[in-house]
PDB file of N, CA and C in Angstrom:
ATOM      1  N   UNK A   1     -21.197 -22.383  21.377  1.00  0.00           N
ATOM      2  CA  UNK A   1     -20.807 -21.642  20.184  1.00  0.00           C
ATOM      3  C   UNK A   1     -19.331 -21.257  20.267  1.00  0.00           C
ATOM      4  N   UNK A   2     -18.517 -20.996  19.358  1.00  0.00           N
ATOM      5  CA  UNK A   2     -17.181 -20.705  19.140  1.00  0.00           C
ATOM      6  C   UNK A   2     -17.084 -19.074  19.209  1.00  0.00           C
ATOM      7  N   UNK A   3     -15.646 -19.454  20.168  1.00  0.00           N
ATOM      8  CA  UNK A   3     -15.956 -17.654  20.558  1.00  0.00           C
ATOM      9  C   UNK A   3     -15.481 -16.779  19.370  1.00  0.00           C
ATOM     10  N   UNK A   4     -15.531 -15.751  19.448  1.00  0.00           N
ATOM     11  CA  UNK A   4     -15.119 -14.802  18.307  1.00  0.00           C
ATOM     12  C   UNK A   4     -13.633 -14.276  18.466  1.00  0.00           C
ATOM     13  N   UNK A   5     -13.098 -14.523  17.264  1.00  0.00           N
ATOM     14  CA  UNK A   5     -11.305 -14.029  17.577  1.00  0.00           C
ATOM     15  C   UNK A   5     -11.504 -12.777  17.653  1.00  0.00           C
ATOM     16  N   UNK A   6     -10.323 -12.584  18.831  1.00  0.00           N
ATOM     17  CA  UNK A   6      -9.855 -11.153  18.472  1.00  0.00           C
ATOM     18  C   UNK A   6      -9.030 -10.330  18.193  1.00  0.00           C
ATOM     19  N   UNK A   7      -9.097  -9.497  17.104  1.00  0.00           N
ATOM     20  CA  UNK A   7      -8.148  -9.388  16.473  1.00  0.00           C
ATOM     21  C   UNK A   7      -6.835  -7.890  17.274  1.00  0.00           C
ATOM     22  N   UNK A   8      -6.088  -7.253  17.089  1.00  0.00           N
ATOM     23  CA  UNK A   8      -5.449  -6.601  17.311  1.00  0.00           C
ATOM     24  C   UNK A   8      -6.244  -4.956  17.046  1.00  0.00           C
ATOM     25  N   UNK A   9      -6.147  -3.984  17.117  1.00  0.00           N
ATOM     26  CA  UNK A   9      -6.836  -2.462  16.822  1.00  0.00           C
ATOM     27  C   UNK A   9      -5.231  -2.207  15.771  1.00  0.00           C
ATOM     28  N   UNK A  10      -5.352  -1.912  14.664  1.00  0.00           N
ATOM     29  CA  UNK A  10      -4.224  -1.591  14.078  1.00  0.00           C
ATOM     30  C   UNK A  10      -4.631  -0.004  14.068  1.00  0.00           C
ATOM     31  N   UNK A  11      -3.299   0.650  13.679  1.00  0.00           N
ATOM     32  CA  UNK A  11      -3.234   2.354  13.785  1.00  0.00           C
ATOM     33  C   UNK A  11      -2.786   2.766  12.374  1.00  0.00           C
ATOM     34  N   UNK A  12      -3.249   4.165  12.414  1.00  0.00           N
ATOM     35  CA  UNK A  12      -2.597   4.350  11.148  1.00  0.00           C
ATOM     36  C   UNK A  12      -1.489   4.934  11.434  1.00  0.00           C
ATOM     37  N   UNK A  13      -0.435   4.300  10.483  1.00  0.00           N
ATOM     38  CA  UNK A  13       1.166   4.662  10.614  1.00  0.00           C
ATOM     39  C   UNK A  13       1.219   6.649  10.235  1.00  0.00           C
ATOM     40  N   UNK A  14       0.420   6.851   8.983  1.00  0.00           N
ATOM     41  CA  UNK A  14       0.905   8.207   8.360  1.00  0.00           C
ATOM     42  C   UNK A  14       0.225   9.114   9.449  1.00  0.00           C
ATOM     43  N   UNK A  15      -1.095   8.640  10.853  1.00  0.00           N
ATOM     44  CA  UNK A  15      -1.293   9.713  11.424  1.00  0.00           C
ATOM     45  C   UNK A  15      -0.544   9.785  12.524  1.00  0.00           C
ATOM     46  N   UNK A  16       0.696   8.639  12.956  1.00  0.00           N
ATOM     47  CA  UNK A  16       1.181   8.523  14.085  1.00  0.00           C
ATOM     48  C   UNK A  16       2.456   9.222  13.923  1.00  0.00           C
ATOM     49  N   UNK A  17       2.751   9.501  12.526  1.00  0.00           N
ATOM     50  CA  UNK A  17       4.035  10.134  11.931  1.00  0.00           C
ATOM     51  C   UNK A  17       3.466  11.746  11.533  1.00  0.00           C
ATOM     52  N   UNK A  18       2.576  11.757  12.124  1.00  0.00           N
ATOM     53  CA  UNK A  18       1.394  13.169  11.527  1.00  0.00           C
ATOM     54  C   UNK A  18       1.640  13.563  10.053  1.00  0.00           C
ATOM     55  N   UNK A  19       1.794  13.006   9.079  1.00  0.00           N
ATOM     56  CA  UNK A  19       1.946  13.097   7.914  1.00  0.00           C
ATOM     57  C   UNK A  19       0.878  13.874   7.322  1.00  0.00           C
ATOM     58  N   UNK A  20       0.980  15.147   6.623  1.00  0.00           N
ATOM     59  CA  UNK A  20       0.301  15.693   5.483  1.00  0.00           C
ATOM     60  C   UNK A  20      -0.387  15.263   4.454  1.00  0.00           C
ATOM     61  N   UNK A  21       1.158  15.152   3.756  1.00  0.00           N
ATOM     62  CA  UNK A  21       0.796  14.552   2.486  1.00  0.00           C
ATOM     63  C   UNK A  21       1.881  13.542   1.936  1.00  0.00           C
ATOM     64  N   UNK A  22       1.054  12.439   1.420  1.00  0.00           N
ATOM     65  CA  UNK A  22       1.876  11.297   0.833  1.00  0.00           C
ATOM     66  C   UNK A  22       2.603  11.626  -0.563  1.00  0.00           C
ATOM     67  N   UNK A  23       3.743  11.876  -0.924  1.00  0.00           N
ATOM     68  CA  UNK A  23       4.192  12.050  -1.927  1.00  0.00           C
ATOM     69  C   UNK A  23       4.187  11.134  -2.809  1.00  0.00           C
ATOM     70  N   UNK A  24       3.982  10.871  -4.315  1.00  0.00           N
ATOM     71  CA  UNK A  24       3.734   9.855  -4.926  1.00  0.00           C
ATOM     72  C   UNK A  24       5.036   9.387  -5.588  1.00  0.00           C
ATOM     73  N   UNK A  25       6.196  10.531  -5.109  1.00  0.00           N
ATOM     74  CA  UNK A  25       7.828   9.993  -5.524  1.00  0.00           C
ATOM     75  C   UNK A  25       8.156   9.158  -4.678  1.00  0.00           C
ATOM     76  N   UNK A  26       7.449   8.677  -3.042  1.00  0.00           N
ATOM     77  CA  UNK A  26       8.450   8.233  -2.310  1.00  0.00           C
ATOM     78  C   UNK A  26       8.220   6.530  -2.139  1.00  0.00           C
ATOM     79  N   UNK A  27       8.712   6.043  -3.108  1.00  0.00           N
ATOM     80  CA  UNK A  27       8.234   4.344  -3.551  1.00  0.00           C
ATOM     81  C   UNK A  27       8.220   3.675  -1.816  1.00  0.00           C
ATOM     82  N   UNK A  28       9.232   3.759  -1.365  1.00  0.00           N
ATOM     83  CA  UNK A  28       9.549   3.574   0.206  1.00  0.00           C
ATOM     84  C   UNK A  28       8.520   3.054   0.772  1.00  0.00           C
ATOM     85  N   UNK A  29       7.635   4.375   1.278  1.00  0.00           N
ATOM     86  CA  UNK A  29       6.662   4.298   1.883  1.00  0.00           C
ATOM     87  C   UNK A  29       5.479   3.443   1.255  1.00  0.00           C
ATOM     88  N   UNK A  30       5.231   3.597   0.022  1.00  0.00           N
ATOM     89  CA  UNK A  30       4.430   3.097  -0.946  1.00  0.00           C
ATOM     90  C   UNK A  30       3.838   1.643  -1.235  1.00  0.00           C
ATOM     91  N   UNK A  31       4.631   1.355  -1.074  1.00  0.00           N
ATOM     92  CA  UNK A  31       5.414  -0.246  -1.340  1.00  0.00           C
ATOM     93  C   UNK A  31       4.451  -1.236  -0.214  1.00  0.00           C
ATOM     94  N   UNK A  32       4.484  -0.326   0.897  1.00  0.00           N
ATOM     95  CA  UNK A  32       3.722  -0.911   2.036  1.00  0.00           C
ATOM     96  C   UNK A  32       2.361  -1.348   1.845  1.00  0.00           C
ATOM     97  N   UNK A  33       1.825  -0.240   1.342  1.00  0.00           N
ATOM     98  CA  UNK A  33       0.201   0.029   0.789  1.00  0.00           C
ATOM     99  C   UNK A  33      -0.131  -1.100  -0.256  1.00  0.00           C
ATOM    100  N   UNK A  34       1.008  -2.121  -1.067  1.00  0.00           N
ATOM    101  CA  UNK A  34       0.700  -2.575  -2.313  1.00  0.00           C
ATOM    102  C   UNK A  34       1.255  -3.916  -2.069  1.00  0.00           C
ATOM    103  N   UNK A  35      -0.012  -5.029  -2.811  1.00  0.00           N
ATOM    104  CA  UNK A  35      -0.137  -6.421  -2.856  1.00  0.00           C
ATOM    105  C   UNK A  35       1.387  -7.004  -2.978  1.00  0.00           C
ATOM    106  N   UNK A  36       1.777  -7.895  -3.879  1.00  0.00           N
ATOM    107  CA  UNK A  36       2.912  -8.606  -4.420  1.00  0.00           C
ATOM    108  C   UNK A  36       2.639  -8.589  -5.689  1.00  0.00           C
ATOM    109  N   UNK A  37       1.316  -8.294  -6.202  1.00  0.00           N
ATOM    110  CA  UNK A  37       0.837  -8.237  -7.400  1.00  0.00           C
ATOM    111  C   UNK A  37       0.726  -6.631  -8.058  1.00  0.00           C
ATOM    112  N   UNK A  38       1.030  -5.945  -7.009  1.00  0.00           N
ATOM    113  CA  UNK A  38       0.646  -4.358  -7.138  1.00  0.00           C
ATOM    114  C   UNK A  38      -0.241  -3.783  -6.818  1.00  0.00           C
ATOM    115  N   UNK A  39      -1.189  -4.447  -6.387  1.00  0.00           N
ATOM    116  CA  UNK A  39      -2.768  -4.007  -6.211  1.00  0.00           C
ATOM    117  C   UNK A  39      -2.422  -3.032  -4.974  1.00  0.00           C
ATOM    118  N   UNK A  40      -3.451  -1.943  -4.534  1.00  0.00           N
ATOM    119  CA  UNK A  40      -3.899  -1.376  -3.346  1.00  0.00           C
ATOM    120  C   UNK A  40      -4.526  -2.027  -2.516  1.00  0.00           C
ATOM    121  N   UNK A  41      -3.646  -2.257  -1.542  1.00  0.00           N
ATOM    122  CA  UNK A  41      -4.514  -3.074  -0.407  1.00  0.00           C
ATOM    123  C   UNK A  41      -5.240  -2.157   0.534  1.00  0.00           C
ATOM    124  N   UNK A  42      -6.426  -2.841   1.216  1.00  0.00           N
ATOM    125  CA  UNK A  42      -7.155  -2.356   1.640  1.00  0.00           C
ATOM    126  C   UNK A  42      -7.227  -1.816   3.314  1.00  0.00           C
ATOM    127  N   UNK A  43      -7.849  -0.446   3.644  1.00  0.00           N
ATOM    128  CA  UNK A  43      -7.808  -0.200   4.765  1.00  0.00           C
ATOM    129  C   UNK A  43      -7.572  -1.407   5.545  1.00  0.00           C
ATOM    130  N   UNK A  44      -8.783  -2.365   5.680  1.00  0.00           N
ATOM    131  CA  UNK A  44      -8.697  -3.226   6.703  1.00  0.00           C
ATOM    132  C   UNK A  44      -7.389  -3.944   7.126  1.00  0.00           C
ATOM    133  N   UNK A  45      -6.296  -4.208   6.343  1.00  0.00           N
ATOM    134  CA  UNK A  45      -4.824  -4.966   5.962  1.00  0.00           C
ATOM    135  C   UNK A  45      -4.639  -3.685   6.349  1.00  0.00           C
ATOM    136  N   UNK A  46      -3.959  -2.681   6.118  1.00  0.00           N
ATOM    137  CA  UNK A  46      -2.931  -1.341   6.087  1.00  0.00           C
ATOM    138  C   UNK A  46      -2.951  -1.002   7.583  1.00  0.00           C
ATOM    139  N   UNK A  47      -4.719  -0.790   7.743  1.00  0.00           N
ATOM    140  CA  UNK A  47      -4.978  -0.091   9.230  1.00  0.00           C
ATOM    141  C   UNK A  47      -4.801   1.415   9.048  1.00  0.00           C
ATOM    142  N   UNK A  48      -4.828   1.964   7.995  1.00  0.00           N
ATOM    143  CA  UNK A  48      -4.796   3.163   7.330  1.00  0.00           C
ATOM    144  C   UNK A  48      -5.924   3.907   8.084  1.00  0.00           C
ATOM    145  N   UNK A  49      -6.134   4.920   8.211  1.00  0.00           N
ATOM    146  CA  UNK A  49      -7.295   5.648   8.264  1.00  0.00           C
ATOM    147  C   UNK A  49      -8.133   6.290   7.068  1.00  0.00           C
ATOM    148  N   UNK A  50      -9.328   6.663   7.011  1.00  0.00           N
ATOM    149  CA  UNK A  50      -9.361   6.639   5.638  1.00  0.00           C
ATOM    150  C   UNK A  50      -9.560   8.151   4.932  1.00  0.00           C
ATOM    151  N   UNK A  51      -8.600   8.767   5.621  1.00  0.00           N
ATOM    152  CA  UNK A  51      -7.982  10.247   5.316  1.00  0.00           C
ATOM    153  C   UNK A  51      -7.036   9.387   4.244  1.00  0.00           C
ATOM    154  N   UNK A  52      -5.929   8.988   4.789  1.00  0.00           N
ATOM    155  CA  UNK A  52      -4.584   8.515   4.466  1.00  0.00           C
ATOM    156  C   UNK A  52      -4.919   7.827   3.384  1.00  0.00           C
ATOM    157  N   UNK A  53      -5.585   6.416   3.327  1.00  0.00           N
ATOM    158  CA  UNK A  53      -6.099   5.635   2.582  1.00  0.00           C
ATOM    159  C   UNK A  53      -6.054   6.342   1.523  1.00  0.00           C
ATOM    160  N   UNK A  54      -7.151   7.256   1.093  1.00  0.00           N
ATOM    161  CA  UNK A  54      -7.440   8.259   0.288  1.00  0.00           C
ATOM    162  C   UNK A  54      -5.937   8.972  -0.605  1.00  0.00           C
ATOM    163  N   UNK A  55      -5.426   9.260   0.464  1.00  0.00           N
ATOM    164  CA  UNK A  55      -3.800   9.752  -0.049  1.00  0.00           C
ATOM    165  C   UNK A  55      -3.250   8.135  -0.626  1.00  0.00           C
ATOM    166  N   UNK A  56      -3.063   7.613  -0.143  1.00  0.00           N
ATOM    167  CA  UNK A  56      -2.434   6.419  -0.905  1.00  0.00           C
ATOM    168  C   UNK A  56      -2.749   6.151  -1.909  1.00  0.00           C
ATOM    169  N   UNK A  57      -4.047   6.273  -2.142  1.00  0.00           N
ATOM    170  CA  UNK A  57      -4.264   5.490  -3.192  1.00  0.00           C
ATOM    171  C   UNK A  57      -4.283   6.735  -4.588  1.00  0.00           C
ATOM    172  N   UNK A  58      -4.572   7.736  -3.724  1.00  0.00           N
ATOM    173  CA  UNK A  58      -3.957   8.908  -5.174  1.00  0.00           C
ATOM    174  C   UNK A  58      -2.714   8.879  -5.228  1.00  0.00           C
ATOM    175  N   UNK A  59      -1.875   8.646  -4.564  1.00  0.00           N
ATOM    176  CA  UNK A  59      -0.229   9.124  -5.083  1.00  0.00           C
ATOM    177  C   UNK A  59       0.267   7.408  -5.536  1.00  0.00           C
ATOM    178  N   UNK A  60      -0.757   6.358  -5.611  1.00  0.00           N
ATOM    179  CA  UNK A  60      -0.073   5.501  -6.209  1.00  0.00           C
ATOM    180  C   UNK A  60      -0.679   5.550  -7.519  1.00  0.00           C
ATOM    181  N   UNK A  61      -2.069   5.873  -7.624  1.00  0.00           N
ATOM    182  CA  UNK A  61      -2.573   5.780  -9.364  1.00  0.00           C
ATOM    183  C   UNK A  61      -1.405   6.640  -9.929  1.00  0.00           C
ATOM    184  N   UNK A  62      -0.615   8.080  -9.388  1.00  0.00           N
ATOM    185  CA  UNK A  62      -0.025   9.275  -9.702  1.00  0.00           C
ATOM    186  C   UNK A  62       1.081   8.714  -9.992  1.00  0.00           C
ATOM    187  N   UNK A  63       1.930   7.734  -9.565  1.00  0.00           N
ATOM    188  CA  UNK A  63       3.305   6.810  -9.627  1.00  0.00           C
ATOM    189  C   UNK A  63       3.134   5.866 -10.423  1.00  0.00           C
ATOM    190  N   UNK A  64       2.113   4.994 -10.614  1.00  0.00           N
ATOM    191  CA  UNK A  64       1.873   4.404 -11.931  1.00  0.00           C
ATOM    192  C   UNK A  64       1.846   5.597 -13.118  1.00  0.00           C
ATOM    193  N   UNK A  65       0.906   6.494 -13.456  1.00  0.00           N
ATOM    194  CA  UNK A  65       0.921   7.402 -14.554  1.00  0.00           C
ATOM    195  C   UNK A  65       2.405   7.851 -14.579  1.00  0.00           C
ATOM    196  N   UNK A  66       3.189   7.958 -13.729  1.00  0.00           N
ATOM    197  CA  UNK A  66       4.163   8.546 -13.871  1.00  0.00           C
ATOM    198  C   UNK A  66       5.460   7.010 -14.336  1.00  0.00           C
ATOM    199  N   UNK A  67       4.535   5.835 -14.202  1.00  0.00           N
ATOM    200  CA  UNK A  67       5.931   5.026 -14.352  1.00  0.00           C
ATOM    201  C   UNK A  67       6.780   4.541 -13.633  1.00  0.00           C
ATOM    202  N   UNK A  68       6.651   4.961 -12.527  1.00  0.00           N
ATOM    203  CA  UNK A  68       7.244   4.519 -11.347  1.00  0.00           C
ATOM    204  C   UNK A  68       6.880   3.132 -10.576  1.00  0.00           C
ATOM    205  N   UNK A  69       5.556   2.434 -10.710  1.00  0.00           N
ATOM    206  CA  UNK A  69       5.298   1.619 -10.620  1.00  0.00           C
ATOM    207  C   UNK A  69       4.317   0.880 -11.336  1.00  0.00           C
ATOM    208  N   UNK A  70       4.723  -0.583 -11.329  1.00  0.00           N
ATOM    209  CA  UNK A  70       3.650  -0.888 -13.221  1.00  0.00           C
ATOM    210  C   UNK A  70       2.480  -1.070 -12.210  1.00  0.00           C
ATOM    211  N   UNK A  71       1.379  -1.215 -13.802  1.00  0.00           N
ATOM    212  CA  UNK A  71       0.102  -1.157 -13.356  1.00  0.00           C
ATOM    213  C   UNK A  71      -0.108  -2.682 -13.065  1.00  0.00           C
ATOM    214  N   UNK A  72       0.430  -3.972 -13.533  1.00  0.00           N
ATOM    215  CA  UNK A  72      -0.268  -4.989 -12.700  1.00  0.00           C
ATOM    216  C   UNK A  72       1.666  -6.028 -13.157  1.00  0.00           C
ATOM    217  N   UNK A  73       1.785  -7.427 -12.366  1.00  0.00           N
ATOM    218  CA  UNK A  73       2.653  -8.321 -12.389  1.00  0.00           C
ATOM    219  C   UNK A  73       2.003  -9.508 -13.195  1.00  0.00           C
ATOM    220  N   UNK A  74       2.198 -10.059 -14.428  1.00  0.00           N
ATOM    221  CA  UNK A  74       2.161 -10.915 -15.279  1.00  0.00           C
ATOM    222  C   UNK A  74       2.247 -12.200 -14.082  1.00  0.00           C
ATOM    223  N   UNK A  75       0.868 -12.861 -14.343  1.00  0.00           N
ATOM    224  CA  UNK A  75       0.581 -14.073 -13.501  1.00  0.00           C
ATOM    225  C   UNK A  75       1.668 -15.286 -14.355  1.00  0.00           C
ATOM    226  N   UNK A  76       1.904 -15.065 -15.376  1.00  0.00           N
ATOM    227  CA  UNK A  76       2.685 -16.193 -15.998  1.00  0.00           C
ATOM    228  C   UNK A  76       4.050 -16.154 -15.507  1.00  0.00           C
ATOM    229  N   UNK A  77       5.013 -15.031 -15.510  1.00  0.00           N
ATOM    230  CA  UNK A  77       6.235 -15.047 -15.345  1.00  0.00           C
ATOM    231  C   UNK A  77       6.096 -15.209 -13.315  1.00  0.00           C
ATOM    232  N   UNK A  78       7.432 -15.951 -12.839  1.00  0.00           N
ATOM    233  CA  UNK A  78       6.999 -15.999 -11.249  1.00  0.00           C
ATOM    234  C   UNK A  78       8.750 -15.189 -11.117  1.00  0.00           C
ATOM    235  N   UNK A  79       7.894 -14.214 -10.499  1.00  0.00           N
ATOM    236  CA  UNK A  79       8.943 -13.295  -9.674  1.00  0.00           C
ATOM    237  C   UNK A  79       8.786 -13.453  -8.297  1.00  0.00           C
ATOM    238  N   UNK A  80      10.258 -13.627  -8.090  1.00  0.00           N
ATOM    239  CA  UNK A  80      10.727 -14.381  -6.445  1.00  0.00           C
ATOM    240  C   UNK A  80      10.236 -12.612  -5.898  1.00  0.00           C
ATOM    241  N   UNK A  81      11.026 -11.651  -5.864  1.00  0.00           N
ATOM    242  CA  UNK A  81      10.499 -10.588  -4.773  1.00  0.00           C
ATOM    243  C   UNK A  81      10.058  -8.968  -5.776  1.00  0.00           C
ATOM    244  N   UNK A  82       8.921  -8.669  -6.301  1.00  0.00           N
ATOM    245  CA  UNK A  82       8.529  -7.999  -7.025  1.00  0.00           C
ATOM    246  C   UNK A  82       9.157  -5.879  -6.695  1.00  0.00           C
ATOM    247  N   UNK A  83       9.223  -6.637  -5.362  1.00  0.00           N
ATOM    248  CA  UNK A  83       9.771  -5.237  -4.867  1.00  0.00           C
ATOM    249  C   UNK A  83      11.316  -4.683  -5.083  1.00  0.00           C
ATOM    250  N   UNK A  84      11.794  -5.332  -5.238  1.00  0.00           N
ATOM    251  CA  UNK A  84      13.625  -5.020  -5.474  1.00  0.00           C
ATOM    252  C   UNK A  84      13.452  -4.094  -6.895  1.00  0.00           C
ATOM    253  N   UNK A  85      12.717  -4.182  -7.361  1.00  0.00           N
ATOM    254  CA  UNK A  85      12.639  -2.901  -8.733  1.00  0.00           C
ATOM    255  C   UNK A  85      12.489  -1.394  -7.958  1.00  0.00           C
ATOM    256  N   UNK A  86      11.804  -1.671  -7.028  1.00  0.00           N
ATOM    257  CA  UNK A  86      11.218  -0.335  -6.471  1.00  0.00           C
ATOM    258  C   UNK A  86      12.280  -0.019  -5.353  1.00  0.00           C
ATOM    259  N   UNK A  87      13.109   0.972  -5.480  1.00  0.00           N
ATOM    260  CA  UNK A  87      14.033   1.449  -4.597  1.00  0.00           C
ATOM    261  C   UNK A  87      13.656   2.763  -3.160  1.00  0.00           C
TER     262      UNK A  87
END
């Protein structure tokens, strides 16, 4: 039988930085958490914990409502790096 890969133990970055709270102004950090398409990527990809997780994903619905980041990237138009909007 084929052995089983193994993968790396990823950490969560916001508890190694002991982070509070994720601010939903700080695109920076944000940016990390989100596809090429915009989506919320998932614990398993991030390595988030799912305290943090939880924070991410409220202060990004909170940054979309606010405009700061759109809610999805038009599959028709092809944007070379989606992130250079987000400073």
């Amino acid at each position: 039988m084929a052995e089983r890969r193994k993968y790396k133990k990823r950490y969560c970055k916001y508890c190694e930085a002991k982070i509070d709270y994720i601010d939903y102004k700080d695109l920076a950090s944000l940016k990390y958490s989100l596809s090429e398409r915009y989506k919320i990527m998932p614990r398993r990809l991030t390595g988030n914990c799912k305290r943090h997780q939880e924070m991410v994903a409220v202060a990004i619905k909170q940054s979309r409502a606010a405009a700061l980041i759109p809610y999805t990237v038009s599959r028709k138009a092809v944007v070379t790096n989606p992130f250079e909007n987000i400073k």
